[in-house]
PDB file of N, CA and C in Angstrom:
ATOM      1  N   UNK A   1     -18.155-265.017  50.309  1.00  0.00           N
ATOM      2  CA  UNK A   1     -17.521-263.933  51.014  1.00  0.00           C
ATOM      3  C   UNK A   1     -17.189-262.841  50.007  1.00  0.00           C
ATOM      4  N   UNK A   2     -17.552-261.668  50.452  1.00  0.00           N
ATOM      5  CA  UNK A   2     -16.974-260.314  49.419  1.00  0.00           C
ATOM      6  C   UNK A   2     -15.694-260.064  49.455  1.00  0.00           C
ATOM      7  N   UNK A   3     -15.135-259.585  48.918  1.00  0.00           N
ATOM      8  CA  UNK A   3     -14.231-259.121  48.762  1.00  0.00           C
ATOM      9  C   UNK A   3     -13.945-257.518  49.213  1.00  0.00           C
ATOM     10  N   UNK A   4     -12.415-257.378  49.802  1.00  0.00           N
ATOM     11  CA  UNK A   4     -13.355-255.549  50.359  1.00  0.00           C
ATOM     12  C   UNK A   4     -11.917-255.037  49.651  1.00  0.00           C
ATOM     13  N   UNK A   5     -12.328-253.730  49.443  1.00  0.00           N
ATOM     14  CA  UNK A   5     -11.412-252.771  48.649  1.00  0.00           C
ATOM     15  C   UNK A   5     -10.301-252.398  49.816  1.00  0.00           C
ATOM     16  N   UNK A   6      -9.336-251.964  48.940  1.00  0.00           N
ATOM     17  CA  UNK A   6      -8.218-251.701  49.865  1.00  0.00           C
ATOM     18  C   UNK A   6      -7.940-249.663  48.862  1.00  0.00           C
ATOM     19  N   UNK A   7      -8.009-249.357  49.480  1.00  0.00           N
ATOM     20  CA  UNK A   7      -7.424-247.724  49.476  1.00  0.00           C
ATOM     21  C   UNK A   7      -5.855-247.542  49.746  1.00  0.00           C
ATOM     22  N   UNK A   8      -5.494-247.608  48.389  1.00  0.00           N
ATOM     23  CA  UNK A   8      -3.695-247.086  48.105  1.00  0.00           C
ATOM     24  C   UNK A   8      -3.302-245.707  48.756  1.00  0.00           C
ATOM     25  N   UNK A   9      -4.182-244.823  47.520  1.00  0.00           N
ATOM     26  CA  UNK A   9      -4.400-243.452  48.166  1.00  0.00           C
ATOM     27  C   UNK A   9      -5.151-242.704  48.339  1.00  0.00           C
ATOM     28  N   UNK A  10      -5.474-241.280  48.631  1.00  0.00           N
ATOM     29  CA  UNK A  10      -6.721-240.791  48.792  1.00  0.00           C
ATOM     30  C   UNK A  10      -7.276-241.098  47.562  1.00  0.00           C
ATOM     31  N   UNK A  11      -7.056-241.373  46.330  1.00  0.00           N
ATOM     32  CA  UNK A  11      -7.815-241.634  44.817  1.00  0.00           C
ATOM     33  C   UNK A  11      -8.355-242.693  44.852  1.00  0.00           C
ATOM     34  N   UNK A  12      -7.746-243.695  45.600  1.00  0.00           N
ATOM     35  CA  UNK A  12      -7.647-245.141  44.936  1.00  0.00           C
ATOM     36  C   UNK A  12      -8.536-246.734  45.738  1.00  0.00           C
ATOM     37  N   UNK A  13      -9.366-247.150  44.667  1.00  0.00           N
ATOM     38  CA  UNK A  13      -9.707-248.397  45.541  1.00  0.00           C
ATOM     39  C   UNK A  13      -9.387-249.187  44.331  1.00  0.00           C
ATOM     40  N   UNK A  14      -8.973-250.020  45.025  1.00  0.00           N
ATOM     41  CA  UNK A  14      -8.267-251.607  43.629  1.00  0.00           C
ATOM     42  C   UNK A  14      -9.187-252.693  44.349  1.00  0.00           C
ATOM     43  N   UNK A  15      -9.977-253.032  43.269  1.00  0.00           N
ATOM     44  CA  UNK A  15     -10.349-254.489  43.758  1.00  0.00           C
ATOM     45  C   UNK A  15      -9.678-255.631  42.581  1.00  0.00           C
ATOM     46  N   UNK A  16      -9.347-256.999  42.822  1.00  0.00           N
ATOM     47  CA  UNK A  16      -8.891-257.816  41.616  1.00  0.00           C
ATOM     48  C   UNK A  16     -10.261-258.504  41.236  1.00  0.00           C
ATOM     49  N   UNK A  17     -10.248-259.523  39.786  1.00  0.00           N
ATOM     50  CA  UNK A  17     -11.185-260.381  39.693  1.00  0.00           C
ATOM     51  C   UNK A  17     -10.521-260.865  38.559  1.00  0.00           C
ATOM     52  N   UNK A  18     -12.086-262.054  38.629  1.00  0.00           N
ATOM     53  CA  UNK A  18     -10.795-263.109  37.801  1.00  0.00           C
ATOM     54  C   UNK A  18     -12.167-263.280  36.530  1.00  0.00           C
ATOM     55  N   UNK A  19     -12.002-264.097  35.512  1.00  0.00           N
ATOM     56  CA  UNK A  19     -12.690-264.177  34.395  1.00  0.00           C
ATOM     57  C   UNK A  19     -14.233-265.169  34.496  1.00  0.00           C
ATOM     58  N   UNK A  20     -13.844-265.883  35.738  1.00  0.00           N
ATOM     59  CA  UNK A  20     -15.383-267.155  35.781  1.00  0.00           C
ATOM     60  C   UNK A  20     -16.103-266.415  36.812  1.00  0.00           C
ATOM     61  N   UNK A  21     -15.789-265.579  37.939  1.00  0.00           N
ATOM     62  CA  UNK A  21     -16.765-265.607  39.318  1.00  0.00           C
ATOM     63  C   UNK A  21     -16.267-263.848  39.560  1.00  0.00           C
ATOM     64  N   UNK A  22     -16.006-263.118  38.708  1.00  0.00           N
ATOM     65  CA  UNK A  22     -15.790-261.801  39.051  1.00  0.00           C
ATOM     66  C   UNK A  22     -14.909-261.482  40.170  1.00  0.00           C
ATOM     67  N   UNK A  23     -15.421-260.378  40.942  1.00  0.00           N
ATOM     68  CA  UNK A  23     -14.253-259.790  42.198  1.00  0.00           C
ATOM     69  C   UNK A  23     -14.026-261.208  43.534  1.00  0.00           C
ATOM     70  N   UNK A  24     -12.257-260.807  43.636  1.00  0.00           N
ATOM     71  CA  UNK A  24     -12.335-262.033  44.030  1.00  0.00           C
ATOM     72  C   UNK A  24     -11.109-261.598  45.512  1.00  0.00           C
ATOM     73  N   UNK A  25     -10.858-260.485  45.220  1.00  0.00           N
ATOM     74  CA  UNK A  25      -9.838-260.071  46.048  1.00  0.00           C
ATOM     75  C   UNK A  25      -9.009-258.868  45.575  1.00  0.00           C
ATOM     76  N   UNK A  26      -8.200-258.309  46.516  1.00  0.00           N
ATOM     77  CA  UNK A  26      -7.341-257.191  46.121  1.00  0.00           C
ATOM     78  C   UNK A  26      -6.043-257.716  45.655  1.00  0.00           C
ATOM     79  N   UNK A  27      -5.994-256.939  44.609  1.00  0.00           N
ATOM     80  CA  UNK A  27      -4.474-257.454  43.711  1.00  0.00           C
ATOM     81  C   UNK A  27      -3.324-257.398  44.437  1.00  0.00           C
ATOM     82  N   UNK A  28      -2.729-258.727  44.977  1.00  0.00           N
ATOM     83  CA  UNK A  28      -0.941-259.136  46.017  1.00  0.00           C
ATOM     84  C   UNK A  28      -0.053-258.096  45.292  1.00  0.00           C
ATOM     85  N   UNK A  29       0.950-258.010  46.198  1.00  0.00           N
ATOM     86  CA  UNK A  29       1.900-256.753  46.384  1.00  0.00           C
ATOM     87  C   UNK A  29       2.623-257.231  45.300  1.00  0.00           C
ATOM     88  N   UNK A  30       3.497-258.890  44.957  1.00  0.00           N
ATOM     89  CA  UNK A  30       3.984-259.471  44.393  1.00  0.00           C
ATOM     90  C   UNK A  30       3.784-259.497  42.978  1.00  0.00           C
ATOM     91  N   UNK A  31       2.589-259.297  42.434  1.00  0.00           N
ATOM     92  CA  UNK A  31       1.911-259.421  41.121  1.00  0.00           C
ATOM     93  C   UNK A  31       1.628-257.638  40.456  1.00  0.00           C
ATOM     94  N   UNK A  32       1.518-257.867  39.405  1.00  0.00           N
ATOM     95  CA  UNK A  32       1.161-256.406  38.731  1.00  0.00           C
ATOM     96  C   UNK A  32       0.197-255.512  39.660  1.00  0.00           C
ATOM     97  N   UNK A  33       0.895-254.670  39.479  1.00  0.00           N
ATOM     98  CA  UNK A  33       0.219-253.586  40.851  1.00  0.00           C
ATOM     99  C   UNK A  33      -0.840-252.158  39.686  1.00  0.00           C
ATOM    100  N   UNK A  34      -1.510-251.864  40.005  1.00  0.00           N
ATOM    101  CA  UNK A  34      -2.675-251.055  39.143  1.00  0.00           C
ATOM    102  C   UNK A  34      -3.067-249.860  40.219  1.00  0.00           C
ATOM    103  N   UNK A  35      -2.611-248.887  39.759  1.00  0.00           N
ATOM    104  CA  UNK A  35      -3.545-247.816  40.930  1.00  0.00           C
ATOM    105  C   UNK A  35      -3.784-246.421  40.627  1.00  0.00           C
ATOM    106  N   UNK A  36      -4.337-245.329  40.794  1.00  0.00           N
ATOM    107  CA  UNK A  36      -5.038-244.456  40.123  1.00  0.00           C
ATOM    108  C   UNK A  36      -3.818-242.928  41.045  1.00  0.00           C
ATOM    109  N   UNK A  37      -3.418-242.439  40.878  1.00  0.00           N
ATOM    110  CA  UNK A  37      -2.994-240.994  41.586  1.00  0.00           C
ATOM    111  C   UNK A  37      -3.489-239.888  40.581  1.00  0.00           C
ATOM    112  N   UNK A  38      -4.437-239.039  41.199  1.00  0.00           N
ATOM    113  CA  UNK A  38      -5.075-237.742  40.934  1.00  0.00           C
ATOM    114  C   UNK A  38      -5.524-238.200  39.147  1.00  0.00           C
ATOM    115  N   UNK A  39      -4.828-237.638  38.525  1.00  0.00           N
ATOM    116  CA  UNK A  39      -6.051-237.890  36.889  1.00  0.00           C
ATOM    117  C   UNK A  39      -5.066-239.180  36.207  1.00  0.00           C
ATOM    118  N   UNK A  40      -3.940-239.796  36.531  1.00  0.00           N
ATOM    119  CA  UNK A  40      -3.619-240.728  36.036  1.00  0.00           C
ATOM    120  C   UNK A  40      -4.004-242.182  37.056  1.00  0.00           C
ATOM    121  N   UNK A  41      -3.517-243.653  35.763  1.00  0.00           N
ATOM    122  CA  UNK A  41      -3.627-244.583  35.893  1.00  0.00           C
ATOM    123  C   UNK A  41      -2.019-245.275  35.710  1.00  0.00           C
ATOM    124  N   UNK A  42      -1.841-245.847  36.931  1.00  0.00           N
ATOM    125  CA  UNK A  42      -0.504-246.576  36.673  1.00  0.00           C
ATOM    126  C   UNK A  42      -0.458-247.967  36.996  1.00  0.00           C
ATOM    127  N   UNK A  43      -0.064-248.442  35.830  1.00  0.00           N
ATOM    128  CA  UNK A  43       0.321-250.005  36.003  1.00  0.00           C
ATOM    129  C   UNK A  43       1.855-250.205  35.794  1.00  0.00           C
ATOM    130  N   UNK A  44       1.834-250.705  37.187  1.00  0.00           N
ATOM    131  CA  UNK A  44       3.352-251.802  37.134  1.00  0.00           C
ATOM    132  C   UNK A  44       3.427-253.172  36.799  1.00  0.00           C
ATOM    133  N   UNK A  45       4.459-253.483  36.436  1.00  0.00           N
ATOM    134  CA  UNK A  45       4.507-254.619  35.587  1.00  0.00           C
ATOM    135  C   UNK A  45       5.673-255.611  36.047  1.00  0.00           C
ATOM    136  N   UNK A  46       4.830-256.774  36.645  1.00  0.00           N
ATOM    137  CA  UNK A  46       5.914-257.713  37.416  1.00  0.00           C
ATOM    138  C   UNK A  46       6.787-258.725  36.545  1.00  0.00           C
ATOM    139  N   UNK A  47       6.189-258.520  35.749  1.00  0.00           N
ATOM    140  CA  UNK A  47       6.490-259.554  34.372  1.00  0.00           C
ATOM    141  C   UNK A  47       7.196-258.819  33.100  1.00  0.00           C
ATOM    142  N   UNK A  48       8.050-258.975  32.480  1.00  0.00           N
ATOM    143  CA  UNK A  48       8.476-258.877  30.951  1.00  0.00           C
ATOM    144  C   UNK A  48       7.432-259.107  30.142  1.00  0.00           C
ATOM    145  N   UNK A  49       7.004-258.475  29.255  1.00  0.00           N
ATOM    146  CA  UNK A  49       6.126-259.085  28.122  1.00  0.00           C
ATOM    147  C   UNK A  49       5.811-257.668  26.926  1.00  0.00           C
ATOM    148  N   UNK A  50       4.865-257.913  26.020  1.00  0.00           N
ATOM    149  CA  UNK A  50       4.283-257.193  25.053  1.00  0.00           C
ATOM    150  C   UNK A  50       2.705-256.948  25.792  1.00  0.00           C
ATOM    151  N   UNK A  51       2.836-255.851  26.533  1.00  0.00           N
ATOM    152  CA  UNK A  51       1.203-255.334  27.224  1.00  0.00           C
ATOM    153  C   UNK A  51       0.296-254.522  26.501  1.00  0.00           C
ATOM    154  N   UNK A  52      -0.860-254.524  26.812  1.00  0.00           N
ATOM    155  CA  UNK A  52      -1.512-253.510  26.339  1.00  0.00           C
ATOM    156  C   UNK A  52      -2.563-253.042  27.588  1.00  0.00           C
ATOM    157  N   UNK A  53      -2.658-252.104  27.670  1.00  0.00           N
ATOM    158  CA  UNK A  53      -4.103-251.886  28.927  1.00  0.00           C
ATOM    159  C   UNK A  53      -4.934-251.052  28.073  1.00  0.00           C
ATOM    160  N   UNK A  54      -6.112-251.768  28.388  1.00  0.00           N
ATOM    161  CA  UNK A  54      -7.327-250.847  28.146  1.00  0.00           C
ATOM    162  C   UNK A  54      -8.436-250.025  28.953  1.00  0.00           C
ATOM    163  N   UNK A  55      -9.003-249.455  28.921  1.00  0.00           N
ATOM    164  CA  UNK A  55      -9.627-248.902  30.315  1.00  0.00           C
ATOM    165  C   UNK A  55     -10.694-248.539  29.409  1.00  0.00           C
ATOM    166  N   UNK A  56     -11.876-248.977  30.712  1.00  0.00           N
ATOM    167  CA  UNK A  56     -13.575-248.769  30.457  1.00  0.00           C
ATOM    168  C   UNK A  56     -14.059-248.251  30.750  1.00  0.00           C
ATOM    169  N   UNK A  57     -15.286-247.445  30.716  1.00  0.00           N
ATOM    170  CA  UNK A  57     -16.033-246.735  31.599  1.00  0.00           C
ATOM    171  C   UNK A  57     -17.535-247.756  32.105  1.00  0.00           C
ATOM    172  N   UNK A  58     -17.897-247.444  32.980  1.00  0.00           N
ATOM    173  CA  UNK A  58     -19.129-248.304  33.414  1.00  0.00           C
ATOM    174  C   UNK A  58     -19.651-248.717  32.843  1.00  0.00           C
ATOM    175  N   UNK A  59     -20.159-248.100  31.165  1.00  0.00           N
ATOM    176  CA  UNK A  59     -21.304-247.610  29.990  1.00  0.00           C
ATOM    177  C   UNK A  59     -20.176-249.095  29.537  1.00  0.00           C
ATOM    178  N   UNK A  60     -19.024-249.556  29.576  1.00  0.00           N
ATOM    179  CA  UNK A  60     -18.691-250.524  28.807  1.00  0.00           C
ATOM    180  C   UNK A  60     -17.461-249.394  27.161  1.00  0.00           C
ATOM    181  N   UNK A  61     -17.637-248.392  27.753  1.00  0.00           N
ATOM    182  CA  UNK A  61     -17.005-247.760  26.459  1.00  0.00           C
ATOM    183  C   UNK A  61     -15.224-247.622  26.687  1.00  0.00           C
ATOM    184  N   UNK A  62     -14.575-247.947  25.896  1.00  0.00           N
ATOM    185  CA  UNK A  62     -13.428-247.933  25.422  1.00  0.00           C
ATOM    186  C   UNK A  62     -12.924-246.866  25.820  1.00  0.00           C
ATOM    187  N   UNK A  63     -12.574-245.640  26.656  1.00  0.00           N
ATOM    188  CA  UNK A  63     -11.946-244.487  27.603  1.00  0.00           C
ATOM    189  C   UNK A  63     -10.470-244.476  27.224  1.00  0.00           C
ATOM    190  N   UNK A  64      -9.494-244.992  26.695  1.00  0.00           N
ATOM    191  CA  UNK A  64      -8.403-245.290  26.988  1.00  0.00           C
ATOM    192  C   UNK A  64      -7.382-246.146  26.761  1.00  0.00           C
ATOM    193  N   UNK A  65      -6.301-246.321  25.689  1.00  0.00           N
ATOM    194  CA  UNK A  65      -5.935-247.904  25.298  1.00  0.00           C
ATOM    195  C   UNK A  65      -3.779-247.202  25.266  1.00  0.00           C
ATOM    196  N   UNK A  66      -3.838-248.305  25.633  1.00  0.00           N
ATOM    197  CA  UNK A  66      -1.497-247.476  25.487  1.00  0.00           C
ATOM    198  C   UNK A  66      -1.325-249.321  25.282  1.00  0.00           C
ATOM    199  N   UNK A  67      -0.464-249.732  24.520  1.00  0.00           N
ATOM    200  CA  UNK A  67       0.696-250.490  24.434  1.00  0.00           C
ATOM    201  C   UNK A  67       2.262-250.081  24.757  1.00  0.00           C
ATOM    202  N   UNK A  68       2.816-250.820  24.754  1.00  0.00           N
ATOM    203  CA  UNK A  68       4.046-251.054  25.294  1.00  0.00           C
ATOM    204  C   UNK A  68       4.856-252.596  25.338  1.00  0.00           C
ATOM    205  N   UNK A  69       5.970-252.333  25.079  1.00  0.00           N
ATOM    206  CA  UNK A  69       7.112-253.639  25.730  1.00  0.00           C
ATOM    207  C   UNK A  69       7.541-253.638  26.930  1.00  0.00           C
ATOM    208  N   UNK A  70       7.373-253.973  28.268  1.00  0.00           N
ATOM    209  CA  UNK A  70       7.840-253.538  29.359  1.00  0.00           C
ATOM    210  C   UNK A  70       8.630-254.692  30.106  1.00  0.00           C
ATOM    211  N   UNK A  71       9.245-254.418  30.472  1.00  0.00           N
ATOM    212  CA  UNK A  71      10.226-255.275  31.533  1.00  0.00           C
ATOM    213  C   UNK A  71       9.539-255.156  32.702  1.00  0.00           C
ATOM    214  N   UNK A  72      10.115-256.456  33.555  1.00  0.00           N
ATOM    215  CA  UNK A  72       9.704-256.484  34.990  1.00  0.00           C
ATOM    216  C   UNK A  72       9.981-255.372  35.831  1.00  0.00           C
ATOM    217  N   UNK A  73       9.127-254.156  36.467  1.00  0.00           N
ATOM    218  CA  UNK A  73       9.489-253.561  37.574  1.00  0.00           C
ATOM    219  C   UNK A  73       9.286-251.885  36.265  1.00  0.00           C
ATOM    220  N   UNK A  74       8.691-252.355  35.400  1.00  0.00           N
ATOM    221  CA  UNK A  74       8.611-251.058  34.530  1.00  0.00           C
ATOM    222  C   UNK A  74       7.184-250.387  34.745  1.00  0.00           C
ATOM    223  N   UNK A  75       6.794-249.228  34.549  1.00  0.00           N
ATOM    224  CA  UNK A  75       5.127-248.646  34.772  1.00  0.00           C
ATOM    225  C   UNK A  75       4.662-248.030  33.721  1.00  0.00           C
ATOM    226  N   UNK A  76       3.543-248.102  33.057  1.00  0.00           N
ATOM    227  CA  UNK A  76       3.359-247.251  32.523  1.00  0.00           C
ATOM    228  C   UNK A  76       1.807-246.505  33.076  1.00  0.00           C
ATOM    229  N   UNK A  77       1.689-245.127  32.268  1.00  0.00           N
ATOM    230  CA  UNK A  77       1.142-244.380  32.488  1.00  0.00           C
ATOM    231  C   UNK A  77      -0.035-244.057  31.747  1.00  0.00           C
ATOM    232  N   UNK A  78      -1.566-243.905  32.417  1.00  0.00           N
ATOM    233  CA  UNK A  78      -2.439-243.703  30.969  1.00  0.00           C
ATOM    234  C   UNK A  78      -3.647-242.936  31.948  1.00  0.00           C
ATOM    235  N   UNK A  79      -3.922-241.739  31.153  1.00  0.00           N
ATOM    236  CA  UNK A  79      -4.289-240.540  31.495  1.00  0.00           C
ATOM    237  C   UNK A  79      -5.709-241.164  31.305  1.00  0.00           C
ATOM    238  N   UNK A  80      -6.997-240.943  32.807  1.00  0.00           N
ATOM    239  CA  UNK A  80      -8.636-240.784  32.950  1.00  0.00           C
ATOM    240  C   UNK A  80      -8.999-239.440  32.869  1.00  0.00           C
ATOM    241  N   UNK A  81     -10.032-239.350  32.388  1.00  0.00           N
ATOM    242  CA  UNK A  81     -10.420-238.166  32.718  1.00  0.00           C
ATOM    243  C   UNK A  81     -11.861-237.791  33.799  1.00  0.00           C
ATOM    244  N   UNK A  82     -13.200-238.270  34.026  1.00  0.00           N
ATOM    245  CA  UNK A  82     -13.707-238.211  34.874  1.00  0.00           C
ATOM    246  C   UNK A  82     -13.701-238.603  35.528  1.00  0.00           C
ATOM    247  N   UNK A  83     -13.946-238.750  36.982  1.00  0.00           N
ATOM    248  CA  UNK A  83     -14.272-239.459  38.171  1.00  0.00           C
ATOM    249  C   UNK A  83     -15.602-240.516  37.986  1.00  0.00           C
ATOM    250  N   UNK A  84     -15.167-241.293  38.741  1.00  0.00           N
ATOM    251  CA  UNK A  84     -15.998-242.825  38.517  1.00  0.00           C
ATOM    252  C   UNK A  84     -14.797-244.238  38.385  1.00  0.00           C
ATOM    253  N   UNK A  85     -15.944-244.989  37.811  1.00  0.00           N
ATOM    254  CA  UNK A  85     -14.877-246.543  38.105  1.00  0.00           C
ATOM    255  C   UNK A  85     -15.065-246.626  36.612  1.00  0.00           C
ATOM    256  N   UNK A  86     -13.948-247.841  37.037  1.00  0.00           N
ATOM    257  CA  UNK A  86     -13.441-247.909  35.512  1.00  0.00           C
ATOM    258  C   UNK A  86     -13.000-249.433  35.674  1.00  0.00           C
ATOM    259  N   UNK A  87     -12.994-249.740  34.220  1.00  0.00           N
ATOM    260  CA  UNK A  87     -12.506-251.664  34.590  1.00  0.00           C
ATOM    261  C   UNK A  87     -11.317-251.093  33.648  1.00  0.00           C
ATOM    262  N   UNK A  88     -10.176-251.618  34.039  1.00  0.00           N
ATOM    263  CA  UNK A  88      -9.068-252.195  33.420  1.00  0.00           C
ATOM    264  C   UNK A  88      -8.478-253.189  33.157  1.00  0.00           C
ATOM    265  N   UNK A  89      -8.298-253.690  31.793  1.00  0.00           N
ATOM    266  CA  UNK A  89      -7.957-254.586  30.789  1.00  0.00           C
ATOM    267  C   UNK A  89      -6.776-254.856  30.639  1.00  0.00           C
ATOM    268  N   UNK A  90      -5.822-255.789  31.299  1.00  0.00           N
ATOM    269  CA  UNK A  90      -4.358-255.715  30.398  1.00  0.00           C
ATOM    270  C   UNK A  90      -3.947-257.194  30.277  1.00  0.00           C
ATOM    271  N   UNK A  91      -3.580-256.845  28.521  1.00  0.00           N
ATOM    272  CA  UNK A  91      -3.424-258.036  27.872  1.00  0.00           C
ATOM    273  C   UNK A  91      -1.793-258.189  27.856  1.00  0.00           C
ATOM    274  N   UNK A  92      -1.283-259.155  27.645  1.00  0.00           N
ATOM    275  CA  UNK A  92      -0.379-259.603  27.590  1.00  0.00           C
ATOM    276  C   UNK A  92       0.271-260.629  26.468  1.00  0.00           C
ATOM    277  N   UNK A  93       0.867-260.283  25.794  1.00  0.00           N
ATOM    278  CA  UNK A  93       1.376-260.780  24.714  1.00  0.00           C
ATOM    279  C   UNK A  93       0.250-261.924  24.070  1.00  0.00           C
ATOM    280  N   UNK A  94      -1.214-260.789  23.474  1.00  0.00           N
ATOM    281  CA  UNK A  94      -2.260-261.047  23.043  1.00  0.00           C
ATOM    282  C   UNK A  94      -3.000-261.704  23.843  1.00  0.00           C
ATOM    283  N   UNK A  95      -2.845-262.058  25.235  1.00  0.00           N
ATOM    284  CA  UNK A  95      -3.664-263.150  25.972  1.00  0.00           C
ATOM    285  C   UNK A  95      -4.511-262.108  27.399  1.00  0.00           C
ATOM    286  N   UNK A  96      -5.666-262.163  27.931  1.00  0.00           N
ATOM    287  CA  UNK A  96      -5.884-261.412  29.106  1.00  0.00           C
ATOM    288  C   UNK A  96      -5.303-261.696  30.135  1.00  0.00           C
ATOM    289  N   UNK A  97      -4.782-261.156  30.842  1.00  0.00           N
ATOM    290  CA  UNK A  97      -3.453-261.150  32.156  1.00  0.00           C
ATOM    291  C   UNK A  97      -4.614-260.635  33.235  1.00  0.00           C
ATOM    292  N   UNK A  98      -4.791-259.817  33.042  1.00  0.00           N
ATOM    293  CA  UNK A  98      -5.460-259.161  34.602  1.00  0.00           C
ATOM    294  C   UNK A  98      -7.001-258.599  34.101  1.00  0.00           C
ATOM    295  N   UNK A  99      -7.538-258.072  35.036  1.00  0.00           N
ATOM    296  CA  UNK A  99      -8.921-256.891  34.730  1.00  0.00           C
ATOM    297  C   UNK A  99      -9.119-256.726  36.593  1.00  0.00           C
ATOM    298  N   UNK A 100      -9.179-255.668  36.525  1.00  0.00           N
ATOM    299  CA  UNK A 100      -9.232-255.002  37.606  1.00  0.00           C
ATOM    300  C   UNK A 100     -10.329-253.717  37.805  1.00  0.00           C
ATOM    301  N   UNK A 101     -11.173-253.285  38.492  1.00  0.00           N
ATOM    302  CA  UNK A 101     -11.891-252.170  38.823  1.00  0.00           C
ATOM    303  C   UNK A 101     -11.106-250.901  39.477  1.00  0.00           C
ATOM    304  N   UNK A 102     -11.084-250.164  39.109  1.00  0.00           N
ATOM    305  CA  UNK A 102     -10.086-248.821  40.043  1.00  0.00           C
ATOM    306  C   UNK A 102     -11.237-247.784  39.774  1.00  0.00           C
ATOM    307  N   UNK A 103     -11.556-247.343  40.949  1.00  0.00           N
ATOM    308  CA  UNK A 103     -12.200-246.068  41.126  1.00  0.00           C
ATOM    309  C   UNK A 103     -11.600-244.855  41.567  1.00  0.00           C
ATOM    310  N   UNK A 104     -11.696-243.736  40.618  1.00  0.00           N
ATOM    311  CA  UNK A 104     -11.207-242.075  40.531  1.00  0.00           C
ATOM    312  C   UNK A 104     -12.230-241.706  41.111  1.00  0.00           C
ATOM    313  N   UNK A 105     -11.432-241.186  42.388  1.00  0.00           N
ATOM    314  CA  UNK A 105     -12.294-239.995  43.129  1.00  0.00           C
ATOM    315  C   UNK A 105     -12.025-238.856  42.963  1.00  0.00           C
TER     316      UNK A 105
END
């Protein structure tokens, strides 16, 4: 079964996936939330930890990298610049936590 995108906002499709079998579903309300408004990228953070997000471009190229210490219910912010999809990377106190696809329209 596919998995189908869910549209946050007019910018935004979030799909989740996981590390063995790729897209697997849209990322729960409950868990780190990831979503795109106009030229930024925002991740919320359900968890306390030492994060880092990275963001890709299709080509596989490195677009984008912010660290941070964040507390539960904290966001941070990290500026795309073209339209297209993008995989996002966020590690977590050195370990991979999430990867997610978000497409900028």
């Amino acid at each position: 079964r596919s998995p189908r995108p869910v549209t946050l906002f007019p910018y935004t499709t979030l799909f989740r996936s996981d590390q063995t079998s790729g897209l697997t579903g849209v990322e729960a309300a409950d868990e780190m939330n990831i979503y795109t408004v106009t030229d930024g990228l925002f991740v919320e953070f359900a968890e306390a930890g030492a994060y880092v997000v990275s963001v890709y471009n299709v080509q596989g190229q490195l677009v984008a990298e912010k660290a941070a210490a964040a507390e539960a219910g904290n966001k941070m912010q990290v500026s795309l610049g073209q339209n297209g999809v993008y995989v996002v990377k966020v590690t977590k106190d050195g370990e991979t936590y999430r990867s997610v696809k978000v497409m900028k329209k």
